[in-house]
Every structure is written in C-alpha cells, then in structure tokens.
Protein backbone atom coordinates (compact mmCIF):
# COMPACT_ATOMS: atom_id res chain seq x y z
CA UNK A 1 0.00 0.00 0.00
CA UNK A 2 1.88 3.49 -0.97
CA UNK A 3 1.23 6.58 0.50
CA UNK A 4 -1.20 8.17 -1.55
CA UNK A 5 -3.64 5.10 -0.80
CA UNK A 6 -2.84 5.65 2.93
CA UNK A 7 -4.17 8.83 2.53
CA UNK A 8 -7.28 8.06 1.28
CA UNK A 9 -8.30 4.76 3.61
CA UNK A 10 -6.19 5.48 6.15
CA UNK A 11 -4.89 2.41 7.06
CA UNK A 12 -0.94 2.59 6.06
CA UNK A 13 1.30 0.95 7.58
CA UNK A 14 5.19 1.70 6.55
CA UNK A 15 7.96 4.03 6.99
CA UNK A 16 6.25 7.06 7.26
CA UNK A 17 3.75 6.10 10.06
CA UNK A 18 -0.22 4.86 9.97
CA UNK A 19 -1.40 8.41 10.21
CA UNK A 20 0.57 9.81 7.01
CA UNK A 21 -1.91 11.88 4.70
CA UNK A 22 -1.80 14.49 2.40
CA UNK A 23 -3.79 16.64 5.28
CA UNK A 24 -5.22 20.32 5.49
CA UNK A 25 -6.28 22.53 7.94
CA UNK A 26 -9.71 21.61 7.74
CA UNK A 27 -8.74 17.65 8.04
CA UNK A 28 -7.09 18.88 11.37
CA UNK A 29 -9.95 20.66 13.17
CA UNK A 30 -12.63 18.02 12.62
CA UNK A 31 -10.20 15.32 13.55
CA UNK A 32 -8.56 15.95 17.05
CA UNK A 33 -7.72 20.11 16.63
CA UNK A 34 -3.72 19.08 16.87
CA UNK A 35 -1.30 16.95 14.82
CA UNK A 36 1.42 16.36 17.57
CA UNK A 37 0.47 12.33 17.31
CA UNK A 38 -0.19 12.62 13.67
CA UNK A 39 1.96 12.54 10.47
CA UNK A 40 0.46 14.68 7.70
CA UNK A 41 1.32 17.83 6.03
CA UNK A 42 0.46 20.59 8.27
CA UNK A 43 3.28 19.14 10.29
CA UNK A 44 5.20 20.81 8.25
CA UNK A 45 5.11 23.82 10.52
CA UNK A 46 6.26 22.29 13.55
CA UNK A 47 9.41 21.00 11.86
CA UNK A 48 10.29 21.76 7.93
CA UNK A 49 11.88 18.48 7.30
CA UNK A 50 8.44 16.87 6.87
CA UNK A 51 7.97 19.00 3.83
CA UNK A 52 10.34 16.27 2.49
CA UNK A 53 7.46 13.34 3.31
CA UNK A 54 4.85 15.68 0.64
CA UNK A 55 6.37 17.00 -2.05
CA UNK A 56 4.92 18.16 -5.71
CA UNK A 57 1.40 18.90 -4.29
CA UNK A 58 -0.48 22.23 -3.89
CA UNK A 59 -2.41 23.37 -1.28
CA UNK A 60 -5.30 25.75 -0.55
CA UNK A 61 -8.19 27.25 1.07
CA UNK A 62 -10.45 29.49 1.58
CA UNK A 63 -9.54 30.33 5.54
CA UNK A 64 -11.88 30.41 8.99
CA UNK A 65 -15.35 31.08 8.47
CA UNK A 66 -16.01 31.99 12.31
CA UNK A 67 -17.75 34.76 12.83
CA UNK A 68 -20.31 34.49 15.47
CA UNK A 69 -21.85 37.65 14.77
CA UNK A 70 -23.86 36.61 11.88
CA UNK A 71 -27.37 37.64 11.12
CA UNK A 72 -30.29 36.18 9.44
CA UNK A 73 -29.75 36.11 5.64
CA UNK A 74 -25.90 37.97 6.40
CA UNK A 75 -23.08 36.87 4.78
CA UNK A 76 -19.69 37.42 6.06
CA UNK A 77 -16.49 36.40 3.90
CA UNK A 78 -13.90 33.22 5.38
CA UNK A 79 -10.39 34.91 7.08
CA UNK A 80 -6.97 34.16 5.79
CA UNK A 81 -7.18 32.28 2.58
CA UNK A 82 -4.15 30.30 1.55
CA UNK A 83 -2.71 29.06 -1.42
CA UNK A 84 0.88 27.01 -1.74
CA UNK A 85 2.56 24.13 -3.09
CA UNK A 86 6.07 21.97 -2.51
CA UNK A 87 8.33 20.78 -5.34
CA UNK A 88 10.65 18.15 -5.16
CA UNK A 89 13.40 16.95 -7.31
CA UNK A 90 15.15 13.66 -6.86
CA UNK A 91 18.66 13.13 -7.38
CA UNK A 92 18.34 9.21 -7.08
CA UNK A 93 16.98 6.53 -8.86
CA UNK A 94 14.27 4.34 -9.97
CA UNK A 95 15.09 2.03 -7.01
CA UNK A 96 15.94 4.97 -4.37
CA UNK A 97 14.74 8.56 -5.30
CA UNK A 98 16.61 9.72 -2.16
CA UNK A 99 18.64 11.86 -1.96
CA UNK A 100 16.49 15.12 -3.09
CA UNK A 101 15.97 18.66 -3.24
CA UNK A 102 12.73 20.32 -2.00
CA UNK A 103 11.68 23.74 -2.14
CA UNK A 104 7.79 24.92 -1.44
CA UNK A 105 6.02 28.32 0.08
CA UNK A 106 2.46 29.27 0.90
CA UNK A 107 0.46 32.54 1.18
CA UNK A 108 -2.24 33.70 3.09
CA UNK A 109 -0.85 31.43 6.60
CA UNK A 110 -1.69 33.53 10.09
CA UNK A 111 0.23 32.01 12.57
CA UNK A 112 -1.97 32.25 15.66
CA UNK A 113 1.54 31.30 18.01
CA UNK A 114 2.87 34.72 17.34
CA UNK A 115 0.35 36.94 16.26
CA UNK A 116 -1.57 36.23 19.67
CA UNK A 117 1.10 38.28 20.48
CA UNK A 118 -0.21 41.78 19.15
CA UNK A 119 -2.35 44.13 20.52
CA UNK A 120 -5.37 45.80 19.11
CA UNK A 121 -4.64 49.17 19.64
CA UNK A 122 -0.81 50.89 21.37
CA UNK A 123 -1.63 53.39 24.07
CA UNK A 124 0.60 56.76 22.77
CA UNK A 125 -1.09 59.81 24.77
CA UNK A 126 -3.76 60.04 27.57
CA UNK A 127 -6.63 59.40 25.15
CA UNK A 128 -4.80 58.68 21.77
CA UNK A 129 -4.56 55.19 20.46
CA UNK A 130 -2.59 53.63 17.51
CA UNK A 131 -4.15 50.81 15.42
CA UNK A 132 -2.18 47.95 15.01
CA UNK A 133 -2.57 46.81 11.68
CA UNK A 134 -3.36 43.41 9.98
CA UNK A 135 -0.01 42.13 8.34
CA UNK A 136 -0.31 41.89 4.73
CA UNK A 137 2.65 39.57 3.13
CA UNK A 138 2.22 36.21 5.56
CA UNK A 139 4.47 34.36 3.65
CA UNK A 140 5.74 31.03 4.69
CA UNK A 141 9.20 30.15 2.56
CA UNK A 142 10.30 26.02 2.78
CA UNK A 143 13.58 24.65 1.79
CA UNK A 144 14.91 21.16 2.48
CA UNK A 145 16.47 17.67 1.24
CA UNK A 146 17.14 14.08 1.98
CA UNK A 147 20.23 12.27 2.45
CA UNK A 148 20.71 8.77 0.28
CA UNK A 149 19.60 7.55 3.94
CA UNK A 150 16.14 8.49 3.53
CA UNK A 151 17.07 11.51 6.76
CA UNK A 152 15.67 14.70 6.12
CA UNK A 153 16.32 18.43 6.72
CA UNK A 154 14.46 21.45 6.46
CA UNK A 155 14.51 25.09 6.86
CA UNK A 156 11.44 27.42 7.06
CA UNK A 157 10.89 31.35 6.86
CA UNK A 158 8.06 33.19 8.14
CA UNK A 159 7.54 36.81 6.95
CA UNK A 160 3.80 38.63 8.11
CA UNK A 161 4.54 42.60 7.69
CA UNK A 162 2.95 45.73 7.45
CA UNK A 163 4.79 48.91 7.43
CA UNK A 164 3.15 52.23 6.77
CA UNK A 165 -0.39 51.18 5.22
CA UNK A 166 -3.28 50.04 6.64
CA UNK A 167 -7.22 49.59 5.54
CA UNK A 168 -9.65 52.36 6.19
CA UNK A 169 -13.45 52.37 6.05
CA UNK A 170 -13.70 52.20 2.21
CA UNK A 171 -11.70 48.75 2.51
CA UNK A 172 -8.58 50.13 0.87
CA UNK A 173 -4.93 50.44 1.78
CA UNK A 174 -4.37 54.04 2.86
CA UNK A 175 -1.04 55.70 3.62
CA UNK A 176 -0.36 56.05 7.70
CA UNK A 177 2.79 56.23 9.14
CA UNK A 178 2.40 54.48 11.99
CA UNK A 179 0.91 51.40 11.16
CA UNK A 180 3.95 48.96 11.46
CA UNK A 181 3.62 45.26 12.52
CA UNK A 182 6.22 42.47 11.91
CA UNK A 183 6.14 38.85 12.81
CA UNK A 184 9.23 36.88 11.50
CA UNK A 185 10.08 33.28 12.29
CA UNK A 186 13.15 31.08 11.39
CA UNK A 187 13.59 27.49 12.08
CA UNK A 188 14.95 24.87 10.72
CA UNK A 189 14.72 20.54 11.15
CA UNK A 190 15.70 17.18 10.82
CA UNK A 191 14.14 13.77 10.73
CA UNK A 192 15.45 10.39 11.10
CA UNK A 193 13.85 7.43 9.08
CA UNK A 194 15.34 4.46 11.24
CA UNK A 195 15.10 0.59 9.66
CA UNK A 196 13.29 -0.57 12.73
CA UNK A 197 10.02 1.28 11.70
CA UNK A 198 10.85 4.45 14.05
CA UNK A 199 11.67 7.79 13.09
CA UNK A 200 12.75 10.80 15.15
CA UNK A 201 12.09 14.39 15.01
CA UNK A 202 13.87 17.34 16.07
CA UNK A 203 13.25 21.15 15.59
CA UNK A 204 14.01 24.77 16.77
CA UNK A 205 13.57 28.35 15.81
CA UNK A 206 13.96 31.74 16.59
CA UNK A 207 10.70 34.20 16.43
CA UNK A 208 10.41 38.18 16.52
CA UNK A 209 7.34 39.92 17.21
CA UNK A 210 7.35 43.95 16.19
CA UNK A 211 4.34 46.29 16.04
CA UNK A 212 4.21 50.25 16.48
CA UNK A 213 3.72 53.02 16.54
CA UNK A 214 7.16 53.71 14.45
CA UNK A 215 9.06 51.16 12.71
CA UNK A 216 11.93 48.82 14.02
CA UNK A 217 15.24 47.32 13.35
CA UNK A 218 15.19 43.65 13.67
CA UNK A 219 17.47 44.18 17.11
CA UNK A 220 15.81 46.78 18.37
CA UNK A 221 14.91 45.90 22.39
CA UNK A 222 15.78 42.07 21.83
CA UNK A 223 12.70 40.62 22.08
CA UNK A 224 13.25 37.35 20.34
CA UNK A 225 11.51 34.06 21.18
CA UNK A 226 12.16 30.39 21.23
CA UNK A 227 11.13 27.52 19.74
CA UNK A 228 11.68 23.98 20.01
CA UNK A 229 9.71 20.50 19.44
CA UNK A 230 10.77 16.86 19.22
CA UNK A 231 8.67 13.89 18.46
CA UNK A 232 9.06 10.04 18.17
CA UNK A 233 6.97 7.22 16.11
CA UNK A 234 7.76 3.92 17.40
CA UNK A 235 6.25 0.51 15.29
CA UNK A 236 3.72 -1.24 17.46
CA UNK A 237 2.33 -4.39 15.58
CA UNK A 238 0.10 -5.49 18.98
CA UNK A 239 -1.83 -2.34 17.65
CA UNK A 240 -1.29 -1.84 14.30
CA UNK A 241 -0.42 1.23 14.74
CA UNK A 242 2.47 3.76 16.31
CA UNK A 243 3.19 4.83 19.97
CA UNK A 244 4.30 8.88 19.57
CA UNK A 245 5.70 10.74 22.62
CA UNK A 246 5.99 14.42 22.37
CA UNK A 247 7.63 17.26 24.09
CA UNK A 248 7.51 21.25 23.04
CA UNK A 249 8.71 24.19 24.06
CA UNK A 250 8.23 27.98 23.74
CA UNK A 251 9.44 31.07 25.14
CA UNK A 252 8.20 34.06 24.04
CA UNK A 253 9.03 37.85 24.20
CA UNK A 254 7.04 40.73 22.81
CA UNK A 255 6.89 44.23 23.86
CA UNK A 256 5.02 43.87 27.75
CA UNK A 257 4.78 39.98 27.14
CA UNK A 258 7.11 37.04 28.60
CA UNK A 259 5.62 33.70 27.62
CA UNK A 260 6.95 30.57 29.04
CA UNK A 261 5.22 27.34 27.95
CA UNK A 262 5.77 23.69 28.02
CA UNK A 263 4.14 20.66 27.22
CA UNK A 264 5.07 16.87 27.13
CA UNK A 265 2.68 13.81 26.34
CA UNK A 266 2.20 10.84 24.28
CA UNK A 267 -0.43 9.57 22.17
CA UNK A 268 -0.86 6.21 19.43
CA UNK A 269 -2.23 6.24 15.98
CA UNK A 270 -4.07 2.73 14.86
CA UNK A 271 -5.43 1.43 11.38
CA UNK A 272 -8.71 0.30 11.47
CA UNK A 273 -10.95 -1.44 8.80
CA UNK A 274 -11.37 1.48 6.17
CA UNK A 275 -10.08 3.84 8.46
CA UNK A 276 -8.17 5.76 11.10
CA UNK A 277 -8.07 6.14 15.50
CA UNK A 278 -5.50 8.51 17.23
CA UNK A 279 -5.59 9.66 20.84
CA UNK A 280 -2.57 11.69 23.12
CA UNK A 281 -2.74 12.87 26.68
CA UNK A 282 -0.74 15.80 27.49
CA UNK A 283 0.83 17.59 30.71
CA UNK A 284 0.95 21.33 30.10
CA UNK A 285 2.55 23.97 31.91
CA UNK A 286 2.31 27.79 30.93
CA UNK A 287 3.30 31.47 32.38
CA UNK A 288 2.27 34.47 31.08
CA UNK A 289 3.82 38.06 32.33
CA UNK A 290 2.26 41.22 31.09
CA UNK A 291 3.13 44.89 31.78
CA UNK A 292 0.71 47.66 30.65
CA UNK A 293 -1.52 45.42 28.31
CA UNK A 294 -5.30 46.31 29.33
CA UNK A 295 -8.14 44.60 27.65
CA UNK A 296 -10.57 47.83 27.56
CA UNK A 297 -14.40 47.32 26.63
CA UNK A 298 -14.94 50.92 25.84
CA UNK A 299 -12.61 50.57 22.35
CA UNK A 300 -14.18 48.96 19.35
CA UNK A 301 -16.74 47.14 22.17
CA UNK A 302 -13.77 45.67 23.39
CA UNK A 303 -9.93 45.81 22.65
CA UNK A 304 -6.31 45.17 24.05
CA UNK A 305 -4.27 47.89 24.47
CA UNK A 306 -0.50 48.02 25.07
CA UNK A 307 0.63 51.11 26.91
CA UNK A 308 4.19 51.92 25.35
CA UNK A 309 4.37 54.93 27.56
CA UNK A 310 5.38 53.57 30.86
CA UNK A 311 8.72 53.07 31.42
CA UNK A 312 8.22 51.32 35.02
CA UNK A 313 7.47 47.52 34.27
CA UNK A 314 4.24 46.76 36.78
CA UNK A 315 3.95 42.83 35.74
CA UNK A 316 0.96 40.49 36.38
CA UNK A 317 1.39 36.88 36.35
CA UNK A 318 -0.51 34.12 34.97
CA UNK A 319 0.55 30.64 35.46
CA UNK A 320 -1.37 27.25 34.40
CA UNK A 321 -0.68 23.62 35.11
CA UNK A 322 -2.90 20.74 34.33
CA UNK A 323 -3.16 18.45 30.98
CA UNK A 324 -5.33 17.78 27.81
CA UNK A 325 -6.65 14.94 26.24
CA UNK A 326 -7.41 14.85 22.80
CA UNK A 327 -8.72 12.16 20.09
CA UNK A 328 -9.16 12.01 16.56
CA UNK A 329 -11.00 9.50 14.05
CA UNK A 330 -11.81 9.15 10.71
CA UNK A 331 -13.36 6.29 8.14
CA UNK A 332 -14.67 5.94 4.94
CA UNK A 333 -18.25 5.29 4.66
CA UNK A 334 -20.44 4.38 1.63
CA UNK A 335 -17.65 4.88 -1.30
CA UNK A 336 -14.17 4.87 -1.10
CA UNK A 337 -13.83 8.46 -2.13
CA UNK A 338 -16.03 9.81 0.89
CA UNK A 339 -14.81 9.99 4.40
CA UNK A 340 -15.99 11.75 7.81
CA UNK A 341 -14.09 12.56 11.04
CA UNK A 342 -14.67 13.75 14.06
CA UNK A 343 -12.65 14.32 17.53
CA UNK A 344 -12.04 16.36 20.23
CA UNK A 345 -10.09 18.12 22.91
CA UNK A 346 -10.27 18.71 26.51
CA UNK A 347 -7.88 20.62 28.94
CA UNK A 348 -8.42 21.43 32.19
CA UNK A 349 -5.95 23.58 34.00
CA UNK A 350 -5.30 24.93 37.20
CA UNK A 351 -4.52 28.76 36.93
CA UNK A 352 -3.52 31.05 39.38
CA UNK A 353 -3.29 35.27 38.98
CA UNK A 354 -1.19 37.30 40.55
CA UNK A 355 -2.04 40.77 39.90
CA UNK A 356 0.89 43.58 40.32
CA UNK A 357 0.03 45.90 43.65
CA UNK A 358 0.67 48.52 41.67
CA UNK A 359 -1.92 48.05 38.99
CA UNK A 360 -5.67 49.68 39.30
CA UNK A 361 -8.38 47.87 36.87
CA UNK A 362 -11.90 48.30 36.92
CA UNK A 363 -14.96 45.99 35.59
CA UNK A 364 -13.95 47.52 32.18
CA UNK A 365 -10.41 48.09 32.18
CA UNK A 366 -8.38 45.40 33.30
CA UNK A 367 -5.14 43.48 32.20
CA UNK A 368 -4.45 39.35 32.01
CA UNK A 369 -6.25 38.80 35.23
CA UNK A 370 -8.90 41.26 37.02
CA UNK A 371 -7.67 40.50 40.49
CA UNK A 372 -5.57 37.94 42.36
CA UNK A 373 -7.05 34.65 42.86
CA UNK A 374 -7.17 30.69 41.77
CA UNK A 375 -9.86 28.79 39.74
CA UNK A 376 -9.99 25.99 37.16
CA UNK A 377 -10.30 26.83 33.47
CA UNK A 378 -10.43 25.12 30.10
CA UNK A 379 -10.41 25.91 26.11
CA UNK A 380 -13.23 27.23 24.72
CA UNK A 381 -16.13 24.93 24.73
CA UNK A 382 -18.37 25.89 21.86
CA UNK A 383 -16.90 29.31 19.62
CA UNK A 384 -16.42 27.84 16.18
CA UNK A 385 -12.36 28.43 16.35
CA UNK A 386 -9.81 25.69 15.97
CA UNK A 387 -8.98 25.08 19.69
CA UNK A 388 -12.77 24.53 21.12
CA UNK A 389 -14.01 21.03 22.30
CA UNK A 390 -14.81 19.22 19.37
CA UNK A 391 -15.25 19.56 15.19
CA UNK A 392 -16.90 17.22 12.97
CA UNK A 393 -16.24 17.24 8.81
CA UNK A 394 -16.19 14.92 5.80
CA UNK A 395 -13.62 14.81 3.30
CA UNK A 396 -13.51 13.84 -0.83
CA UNK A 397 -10.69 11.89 -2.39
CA UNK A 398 -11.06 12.27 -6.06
CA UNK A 399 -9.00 9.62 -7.64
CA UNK A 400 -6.15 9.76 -5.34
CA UNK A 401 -5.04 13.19 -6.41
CA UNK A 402 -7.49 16.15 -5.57
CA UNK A 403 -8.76 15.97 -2.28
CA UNK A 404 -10.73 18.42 -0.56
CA UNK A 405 -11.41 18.58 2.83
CA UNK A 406 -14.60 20.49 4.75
CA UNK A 407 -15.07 21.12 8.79
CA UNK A 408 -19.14 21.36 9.37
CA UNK A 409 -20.03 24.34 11.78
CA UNK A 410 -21.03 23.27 14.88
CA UNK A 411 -24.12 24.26 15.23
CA UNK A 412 -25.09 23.11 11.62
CA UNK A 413 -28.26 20.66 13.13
CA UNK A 414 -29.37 23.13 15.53
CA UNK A 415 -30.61 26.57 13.54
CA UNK A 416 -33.22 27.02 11.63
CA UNK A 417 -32.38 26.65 7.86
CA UNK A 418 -35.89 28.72 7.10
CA UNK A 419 -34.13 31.85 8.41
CA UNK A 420 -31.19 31.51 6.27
CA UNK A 421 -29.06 32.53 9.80
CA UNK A 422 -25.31 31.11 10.56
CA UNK A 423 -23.06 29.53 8.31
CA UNK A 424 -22.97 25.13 7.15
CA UNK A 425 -19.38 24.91 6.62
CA UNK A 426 -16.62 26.74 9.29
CA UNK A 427 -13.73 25.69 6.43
CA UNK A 428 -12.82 24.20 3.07
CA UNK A 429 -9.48 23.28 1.70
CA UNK A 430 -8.32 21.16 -1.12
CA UNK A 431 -4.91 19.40 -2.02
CA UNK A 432 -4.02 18.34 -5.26
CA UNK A 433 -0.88 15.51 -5.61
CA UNK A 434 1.24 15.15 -8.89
C-alpha cells in the first residue's frame, strides 16, 4: 500500500507512520484540533523536514469562516485564505529517489503562536490610540532535502509585515505612518527514518514579534523568542499502529509579554478497517507576564491595548498547570472516495493570577487577570475556532489526487435553515498531488 492510498483509507502501515496523509487545515480541526500524534502535512510547521514526506502537491483554502456575529440572511467572507505548493526533485533513482531537493512556500498562513502576540490598539497619549494593523505579506518560505539515507532536513521562513499602510473604512490600503507590525520566524529541522520502523524528530527556531507606533530594526529591544519540538513514532504491531511521545517548548518575548510554555505527552495512531483512530494525553505547563496590556471594553466594544508609555514595568502573572486529552478519528463510509471525522479536545488547567500591587483595573479596564485569585479553566467549549471542544467534517478523495477537505459548523443541526441565519461549513481546503 503506498502513500497516496494511505491517505485516502487510512490504514498505512510503513515508513512514514499509519497516520501519514496528504492533510489540510480543515482535516485537522474536525479530527482531534492538533497533529502532535499525527503525520500529515500541516506538520510541516512544527518541523520543515516533513515538507520532504509531501512534495509536488499544492495546497489551498479558503480560511476560517467563524464569525459568530452573523445575522439572518448575512453573509460574512472566510479569514486568511491560503494558497501554496512543494516541489521536489530527486537526485536518485528508480530504485531509491533519495537523496532530493525540495523547495515549497504558501500565502495567506496567520500564525496564531505569534500573532496572539499583538495588541489591538498601542496606548501613545492620555486618550490617543494607535491601530495595530493586519499584516499583509504572511508568507511562509520552505527549503529542504534528503540524504541517500532516507534523513531529512528542512529550513522554514516566516515573513507577516505591514509597514506604513493600513485599511480604512472604504476597505482600501491608505497611507499612515504608523501602522507597522512584523512577525518573522526562522527554524529549521531534521528527521530520522530508522530501519526498525521508528523515526525521530527534532526542531528549533527563533521568532520576533514587532508592532508600532514607528518602525523597528530587527534588534531593536531584543525581544526574540524560542522555539523547540521533538517527536518520536515507534512501530507497534500489537496495535497496528504507532506509539508517539511528544515534548515542546516555547518562550516568548514581545513588547510587555514574557511567555513561558511547556508541554510533554504521548499519544498512538491505529489502522482500522477502512479507516483511522488517534488519541494523546498531554501535561501542560504555561506562564504568562504582562506589563501595561489592558483589555478595555470601551474601544471597538472591546480591545487590548499596550501602553508603550510607561517606562516602570508593573507585571501580572498568569501561570497554568494541568493536561489535555485529545482524540481524533476518521473512516470511509459508503464509497471509497467519501470519508468523515470527528474528535475532540479537553484541557483542564489549574490557573492562578497574581495581579501587580501597583496596577488599578476596573470591571472595564483590566489586564491578564482582574484580580488575584485561583480557579480551574479550560479551552473554549463551543466558539467555532480551531482550539474549542470538538469539530466534525467529511472529506472527498477524487481519484487519489485532488482531495478536498470540509469542517461542518457546529451548530449546523441546531438553527433554523428557514431563516437563512449562521453559516454550514466553518472551512474548506483542497490538495491536489502530482
């Protein structure tokens, strides 16, 4: 069974693990929300050797459709559409195509692990604000290889910039000085294809996370972040499947932000009859420090707003420990060309705030916690976004080459389709293999 067939039924079992599939975005949220015990394309981001495992393909979509503002008979365009491909060439032969050269980029990405990072609006004056703007160029740049071995490397570039420009009410670009936002990220990879059936993975990478209200050299205060994940699939015939533990790490910096997180589980992937199981448990351990970021309900009905006056650091403290447990499953049903998946995740965490002396808030002014204090919490349960409880999709496999893959909103079966209210699908991507 080759790869491309493993992507279809699911039910591989070779070098490159039970749950390798030409995947999307879409394939990820309605199947588990996470693909730490999961080979498939969007793994690509965690470490940019996998872009080795799916080359000469192209990827794309038409983004989040989320909005939970919508009205009966309103329509409200999807977020962040993408569009990419990777291109290999092999150096080998008929027998072995390693080793090979891969290149590959995509458009459109918004990576939600740095861009949580910006505000809404900077503070600059008692009652004057700065926008911070969307970034316009979210690029994402691969470049990578194999060794005769089968081992592969990879590097990956993320540019998402705006400088001077940003949209006003006519939904143009308009010149404005002070719009400047910049998230860059480099990393690079490796992964090891061992004989025994288990394969290794390594990464690490540098981030920096820039906004305004004036432009920046890439050193300016030396607010860089880290980056690091490393992953194992170990061959377990008993289950037909793969035992994966996982460890990450990342510790960010942004102007008023320190970031510390950490998380370390391990999960199995199994083949089933026409289709596809996985399931991880996780221990998780996060700290978040802020200085002069407010979340205030009187901007824009409700904003956060980084204060770059201050020169006095008054930090509040947020720290979580608990773990998450997360599933995924898929199968075909009817034809061989149709399958649907659903999964889940829940965390529950113990968090405790630690709010700065210092610091007044009120009811509608108040930073990363409104007052000291201890109290369970969890991801969102029920918002339409890619890290609530649970998603639910189907997926199309036309003749092993275009695939397209479709998340179902949540609340699909419970509005009235009379009204013409709410949206059916929450995302839509498509692959196509050559």
């Amino acid at each position: 069974m080759n790869l491309r067939t493993a992507a279809a039924v699911g039910a591989a079992f070779g070098i490159l693990g039970v749950g390798s599939a030409f995947a999307t975005f879409a394939r990820v949220e309605s199947m588990g929300k996470n693909t730490t015990y999961i080979m498939d394309d969007v793994s690509i981001f965690d470490n940019p050797a996998n872009a080795n495992l799916y080359s000469n393909y192209l990827i794309g979509g038409f983004g989040a459709y989320t909005d939970n503002d919508m009205k009966a008979g309103g329509n409200v365009d999807p977020q962040h559409p993408t569009f990419g491909g990777i291109f290999s060439i092999s150096l080998g032969d008929d027998n072995n195509p390693d080793p090979k050269f891969t290149i590959g980029g995509l458009f459109g990405r918004l990576n939600q692990d740095l861009a949580m990072y910006l505000p809404d609006y900077v503070q600059i004056g008692k009652r004057g604000y700065v926008v911070v703007p969307e970034t316009v160029t979210n690029f994402d740049g691969f470049l990578g290889g194999t060794l005769t071995s089968g081992d592969a490397w990879g590097l990956h570039i993320y540019i998402a910039h705006q400088d001077g420009g940003d949209l006003d009410e006519s939904g143009t670009y308009q010149p404005d000085s002070k719009a400047y936002a910049s998230l860059v990220q480099l990393d690079g990879g490796l992964n090891f294809q061992m004989g025994s059936g288990t394969s290794y993975e390594v990464s690490g990478g540098i981030a920096r996370i820039q906004y305004g209200p004036e432009r920046h050299d890439f050193f300016d205060d030396g607010d860089f972040s880290i980056l690091g994940k490393a992953r194992a699939f170990f061959t377990m015939e008993a289950i037909d499947g793969e035992l994966v533990p996982a460890v990450s790490i990342k510790l960010a910096q942004a102007p008023g932000i320190d970031d510390k997180h950490a998380q370390a589980g391990v999960g199995i992937n199994v083949a089933m009859d026409r289709g596809f199981f996985w399931m991880g448990l996780d221990f998780i351990w996060n700290q978040l420090k802020a200085h002069d970021w407010t979340y205030d309900k009187s901007l824009n009905g409700g904003a956060w707003v980084y204060d770059s006056r201050e020169d006095d650091a008054n930090w509040d403290k947020r720290s979580d420990i608990g773990g998450k447990i997360s599933f995924g499953i898929e199968r075909n049903i009817w034809w061989d060309w149709f399958v649907i998946r659903v999964g889940g995740q829940k965390s529950i965490l113990y968090t405790d705030c630690d709010v700065n002396s210092k610091n007044e808030y009120t009811s509608d002014r108040y930073g990363i916690c409104k007052d000291d204090g201890t109290f369970f919490s969890t991801n969102p349960l029920a918002d339409g976004s890619a890290d609530d409880h649970v998603g639910f999709g189907f997926g199309i496999n036309i003749e092993e080459r275009l695939k397209i893959d479709v998340t179902v909103a949540e609340d699909v079966l419970f509005r009235n389709p009379f009204q013409g209210e709410g949206r059916i699908f929450s995302r839509v991507d498509a692959t196509y293999s050559f």
